[in-house]
C-alpha atoms as a PDB file:
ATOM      1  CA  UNK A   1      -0.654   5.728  13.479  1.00  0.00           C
ATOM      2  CA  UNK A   2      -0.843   9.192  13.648  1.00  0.00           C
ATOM      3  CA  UNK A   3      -3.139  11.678  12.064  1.00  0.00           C
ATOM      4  CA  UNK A   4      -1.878  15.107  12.774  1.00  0.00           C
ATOM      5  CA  UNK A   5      -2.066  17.332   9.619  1.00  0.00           C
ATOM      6  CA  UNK A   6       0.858  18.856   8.482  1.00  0.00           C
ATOM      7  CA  UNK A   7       2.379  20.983   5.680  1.00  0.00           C
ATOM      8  CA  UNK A   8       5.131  21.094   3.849  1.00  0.00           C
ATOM      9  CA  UNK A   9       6.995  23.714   1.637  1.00  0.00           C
ATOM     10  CA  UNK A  10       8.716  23.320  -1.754  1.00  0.00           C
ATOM     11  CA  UNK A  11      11.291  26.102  -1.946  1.00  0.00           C
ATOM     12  CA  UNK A  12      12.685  26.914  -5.382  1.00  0.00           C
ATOM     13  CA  UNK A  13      15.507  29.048  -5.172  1.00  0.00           C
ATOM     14  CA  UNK A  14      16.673  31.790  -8.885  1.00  0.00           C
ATOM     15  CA  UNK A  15      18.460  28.585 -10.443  1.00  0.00           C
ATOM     16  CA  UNK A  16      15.133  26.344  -9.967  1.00  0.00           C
ATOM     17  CA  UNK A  17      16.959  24.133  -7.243  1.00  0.00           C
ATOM     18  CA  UNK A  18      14.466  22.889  -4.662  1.00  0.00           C
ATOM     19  CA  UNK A  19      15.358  23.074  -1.152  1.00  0.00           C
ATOM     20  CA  UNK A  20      15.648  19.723   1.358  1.00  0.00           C
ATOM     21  CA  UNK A  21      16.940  19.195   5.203  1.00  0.00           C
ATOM     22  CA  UNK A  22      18.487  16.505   6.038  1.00  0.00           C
ATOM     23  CA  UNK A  23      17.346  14.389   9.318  1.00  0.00           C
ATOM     24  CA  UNK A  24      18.079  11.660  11.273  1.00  0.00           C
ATOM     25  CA  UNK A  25      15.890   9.712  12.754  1.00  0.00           C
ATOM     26  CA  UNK A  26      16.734   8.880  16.790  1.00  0.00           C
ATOM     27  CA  UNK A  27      14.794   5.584  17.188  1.00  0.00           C
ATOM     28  CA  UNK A  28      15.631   3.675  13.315  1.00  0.00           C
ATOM     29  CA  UNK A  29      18.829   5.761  13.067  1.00  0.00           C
ATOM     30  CA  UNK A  30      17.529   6.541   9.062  1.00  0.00           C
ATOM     31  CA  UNK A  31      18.317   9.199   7.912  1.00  0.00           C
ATOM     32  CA  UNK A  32      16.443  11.487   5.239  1.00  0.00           C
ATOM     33  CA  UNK A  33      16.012  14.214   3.110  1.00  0.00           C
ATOM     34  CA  UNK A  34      12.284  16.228   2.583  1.00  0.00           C
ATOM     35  CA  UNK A  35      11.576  20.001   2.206  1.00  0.00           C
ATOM     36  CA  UNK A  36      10.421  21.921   5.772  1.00  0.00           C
ATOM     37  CA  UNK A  37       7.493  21.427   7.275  1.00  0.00           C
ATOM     38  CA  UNK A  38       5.835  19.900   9.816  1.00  0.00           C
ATOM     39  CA  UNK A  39       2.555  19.924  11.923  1.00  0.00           C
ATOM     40  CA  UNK A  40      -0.508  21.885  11.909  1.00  0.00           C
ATOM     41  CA  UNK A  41      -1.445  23.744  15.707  1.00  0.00           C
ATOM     42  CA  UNK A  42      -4.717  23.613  16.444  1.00  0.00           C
ATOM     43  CA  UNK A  43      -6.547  26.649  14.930  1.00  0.00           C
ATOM     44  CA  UNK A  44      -3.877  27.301  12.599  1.00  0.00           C
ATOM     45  CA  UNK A  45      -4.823  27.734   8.735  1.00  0.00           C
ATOM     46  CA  UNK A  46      -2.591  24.352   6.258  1.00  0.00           C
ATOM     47  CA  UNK A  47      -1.497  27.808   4.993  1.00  0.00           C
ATOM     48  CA  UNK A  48      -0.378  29.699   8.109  1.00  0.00           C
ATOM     49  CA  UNK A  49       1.562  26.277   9.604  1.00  0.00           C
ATOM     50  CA  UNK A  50       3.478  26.187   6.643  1.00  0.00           C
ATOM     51  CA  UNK A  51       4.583  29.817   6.751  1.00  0.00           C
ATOM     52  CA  UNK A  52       5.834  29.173  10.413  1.00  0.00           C
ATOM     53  CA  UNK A  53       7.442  26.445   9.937  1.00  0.00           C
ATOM     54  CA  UNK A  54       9.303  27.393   6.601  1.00  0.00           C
ATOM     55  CA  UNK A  55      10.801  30.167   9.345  1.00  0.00           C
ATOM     56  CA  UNK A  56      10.936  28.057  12.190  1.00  0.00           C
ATOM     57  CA  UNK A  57      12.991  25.035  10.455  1.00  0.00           C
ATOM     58  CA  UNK A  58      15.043  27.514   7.553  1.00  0.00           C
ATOM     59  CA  UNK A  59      14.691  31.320   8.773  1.00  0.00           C
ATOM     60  CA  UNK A  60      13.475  32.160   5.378  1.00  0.00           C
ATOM     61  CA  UNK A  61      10.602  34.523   5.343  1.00  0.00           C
ATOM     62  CA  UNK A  62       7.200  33.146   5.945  1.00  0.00           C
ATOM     63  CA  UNK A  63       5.698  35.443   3.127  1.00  0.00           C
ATOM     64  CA  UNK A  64       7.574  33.941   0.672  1.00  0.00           C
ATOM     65  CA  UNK A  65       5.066  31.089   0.931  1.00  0.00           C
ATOM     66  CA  UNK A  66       2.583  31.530  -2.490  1.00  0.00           C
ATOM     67  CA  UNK A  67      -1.115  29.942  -1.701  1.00  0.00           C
ATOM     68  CA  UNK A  68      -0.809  27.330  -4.224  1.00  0.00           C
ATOM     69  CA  UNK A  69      -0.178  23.755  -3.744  1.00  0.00           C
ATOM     70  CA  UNK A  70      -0.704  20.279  -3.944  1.00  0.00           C
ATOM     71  CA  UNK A  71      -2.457  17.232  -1.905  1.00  0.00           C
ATOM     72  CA  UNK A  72       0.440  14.888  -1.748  1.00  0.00           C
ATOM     73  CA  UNK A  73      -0.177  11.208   0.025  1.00  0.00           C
ATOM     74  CA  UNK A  74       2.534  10.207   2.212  1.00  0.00           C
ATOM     75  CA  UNK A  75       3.480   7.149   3.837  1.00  0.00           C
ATOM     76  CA  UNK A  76       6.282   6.927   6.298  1.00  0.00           C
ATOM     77  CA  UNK A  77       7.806   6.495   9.728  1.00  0.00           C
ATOM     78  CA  UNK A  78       9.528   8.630  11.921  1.00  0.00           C
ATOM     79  CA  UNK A  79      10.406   8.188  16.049  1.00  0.00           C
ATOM     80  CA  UNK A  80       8.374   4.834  15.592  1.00  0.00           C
ATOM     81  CA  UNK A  81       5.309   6.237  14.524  1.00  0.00           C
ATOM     82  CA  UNK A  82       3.640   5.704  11.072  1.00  0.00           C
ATOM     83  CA  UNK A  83       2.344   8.200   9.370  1.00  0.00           C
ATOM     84  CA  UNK A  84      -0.340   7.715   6.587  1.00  0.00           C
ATOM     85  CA  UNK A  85      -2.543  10.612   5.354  1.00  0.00           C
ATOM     86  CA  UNK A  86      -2.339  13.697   2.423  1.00  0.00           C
ATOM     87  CA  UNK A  87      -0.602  17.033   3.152  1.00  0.00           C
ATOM     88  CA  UNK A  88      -0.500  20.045   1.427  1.00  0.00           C
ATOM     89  CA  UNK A  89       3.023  20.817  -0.407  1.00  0.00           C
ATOM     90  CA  UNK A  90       2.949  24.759  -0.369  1.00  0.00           C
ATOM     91  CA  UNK A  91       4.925  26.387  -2.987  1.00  0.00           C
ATOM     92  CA  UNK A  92       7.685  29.099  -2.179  1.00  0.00           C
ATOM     93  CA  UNK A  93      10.077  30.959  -4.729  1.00  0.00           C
ATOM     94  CA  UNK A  94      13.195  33.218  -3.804  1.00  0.00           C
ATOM     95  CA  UNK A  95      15.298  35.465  -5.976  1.00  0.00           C
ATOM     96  CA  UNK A  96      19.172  34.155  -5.479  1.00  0.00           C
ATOM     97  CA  UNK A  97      19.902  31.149  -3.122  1.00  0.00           C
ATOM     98  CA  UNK A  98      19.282  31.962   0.309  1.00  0.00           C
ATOM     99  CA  UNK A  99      20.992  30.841   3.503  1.00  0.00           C
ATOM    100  CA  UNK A 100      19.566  28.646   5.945  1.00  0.00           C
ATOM    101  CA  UNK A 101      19.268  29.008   9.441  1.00  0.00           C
ATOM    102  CA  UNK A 102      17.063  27.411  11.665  1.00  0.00           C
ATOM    103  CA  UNK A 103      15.392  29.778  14.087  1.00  0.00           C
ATOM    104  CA  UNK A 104      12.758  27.863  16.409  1.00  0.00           C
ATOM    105  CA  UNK A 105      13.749  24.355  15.975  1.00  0.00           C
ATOM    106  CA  UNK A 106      12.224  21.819  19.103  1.00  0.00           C
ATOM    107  CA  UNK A 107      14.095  19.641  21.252  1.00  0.00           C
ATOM    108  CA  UNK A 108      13.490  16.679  19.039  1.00  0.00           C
ATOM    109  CA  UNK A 109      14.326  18.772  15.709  1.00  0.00           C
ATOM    110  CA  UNK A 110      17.706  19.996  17.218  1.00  0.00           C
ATOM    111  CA  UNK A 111      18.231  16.213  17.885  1.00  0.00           C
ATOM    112  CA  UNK A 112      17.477  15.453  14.439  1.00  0.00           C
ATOM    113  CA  UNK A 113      18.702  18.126  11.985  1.00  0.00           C
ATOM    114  CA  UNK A 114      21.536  17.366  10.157  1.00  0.00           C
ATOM    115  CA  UNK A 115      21.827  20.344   7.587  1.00  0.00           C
ATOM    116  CA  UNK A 116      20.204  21.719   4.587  1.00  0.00           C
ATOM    117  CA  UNK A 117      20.986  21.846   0.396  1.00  0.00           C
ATOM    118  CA  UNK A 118      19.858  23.170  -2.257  1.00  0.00           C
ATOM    119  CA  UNK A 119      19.329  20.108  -5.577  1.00  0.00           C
ATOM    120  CA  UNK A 120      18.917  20.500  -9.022  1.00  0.00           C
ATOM    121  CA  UNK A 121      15.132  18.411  -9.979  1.00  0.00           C
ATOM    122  CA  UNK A 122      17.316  15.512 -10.801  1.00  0.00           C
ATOM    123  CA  UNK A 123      19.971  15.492  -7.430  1.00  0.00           C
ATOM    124  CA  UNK A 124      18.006  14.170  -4.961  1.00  0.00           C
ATOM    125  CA  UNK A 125      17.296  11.003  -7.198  1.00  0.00           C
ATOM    126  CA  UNK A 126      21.317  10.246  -6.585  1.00  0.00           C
ATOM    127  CA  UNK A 127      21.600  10.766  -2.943  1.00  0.00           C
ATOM    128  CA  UNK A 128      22.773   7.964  -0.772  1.00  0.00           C
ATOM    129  CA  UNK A 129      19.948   8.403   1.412  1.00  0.00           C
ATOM    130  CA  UNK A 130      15.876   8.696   0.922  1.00  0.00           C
ATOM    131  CA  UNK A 131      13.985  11.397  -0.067  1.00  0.00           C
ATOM    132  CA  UNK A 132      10.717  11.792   1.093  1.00  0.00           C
ATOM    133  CA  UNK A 133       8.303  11.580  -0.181  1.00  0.00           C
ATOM    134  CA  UNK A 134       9.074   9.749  -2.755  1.00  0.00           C
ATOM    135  CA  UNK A 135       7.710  11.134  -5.599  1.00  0.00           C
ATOM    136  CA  UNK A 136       9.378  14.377  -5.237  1.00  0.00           C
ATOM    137  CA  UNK A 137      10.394  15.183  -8.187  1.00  0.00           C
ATOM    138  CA  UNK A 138       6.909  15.073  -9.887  1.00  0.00           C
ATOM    139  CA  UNK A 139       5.358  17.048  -7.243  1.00  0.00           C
ATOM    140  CA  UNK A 140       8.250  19.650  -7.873  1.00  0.00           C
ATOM    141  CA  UNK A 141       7.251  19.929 -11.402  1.00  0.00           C
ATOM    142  CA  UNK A 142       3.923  19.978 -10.692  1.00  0.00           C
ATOM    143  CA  UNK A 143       4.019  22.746  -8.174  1.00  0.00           C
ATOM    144  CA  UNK A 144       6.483  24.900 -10.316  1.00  0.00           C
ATOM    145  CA  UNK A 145       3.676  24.987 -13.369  1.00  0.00           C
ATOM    146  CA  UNK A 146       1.108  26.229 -10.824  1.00  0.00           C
ATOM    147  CA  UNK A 147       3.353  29.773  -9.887  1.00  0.00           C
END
């Protein structure tokens, strides 16, 4: 298992849609939809990693990233590993619906990254493939009330 702490960023865009990518994953060949994020450097702030990352994976502006957000367990496997701990689902708002385009994604990411959308609350409930984490929707909700 691995430990590394990560963050993660709900995006909501003027129409309240939430923002998901859309991966495959090289080793199970499952493929999955979650909103960007991804692992904390060493040194960095839960609140700093998710600013990079939301530019990194989408090119949306770091600063959009609000200092509120929610512990949300997770419990899943990607490249083989599992992953079991609680990250922090940052909350991020933007006037219109923005583009996405990835700026700094890895080697592995480029490998991975299948697109991005932008879902009503209830969408991502009817997609063919997973959403992770699971609970989504709730934490959505939850983080909305909070800015």
């Amino acid at each position: 298992m691995d430990d590394r702490p990560a963050a993660r960023v709900v995006c909501l865009d003027g129409l309240g849609r939430v923002l998901l990518l859309r991966w495959r994953d090289a080793v199970s060949g499952r493929v999955l939809w979650e909103p960007p994020g991804g692992g904390i450097d060493p040194g960095e702030t839960p609140l700093a990693a998710a600013r990079r990352e939301l530019t990194e994976e989408t090119g949306l502006p770091g600063r959009a990233v609000l200092d509120r957000w929610l512990p949300v367990r997770r419990d899943f496997t990607w490249l083989g590993v599992r992953y079991v701990k609680t990250e922090r689902f940052y909350l991020a708002r933007f006037d219109g619906t923005p583009r996405v385009r990835p700026r700094a994604l890895t080697a592995e990411e480029e490998g991975a990254y299948l697109g991005a959308g932008w879902f009503s609350p209830a969408e991502p409930a009817g997609l063919p493939e997973s959403v992770e984490p699971p609970g989504l929707a709730e934490v959505v909700s939850r983080l909305a009330l909070l800015g």
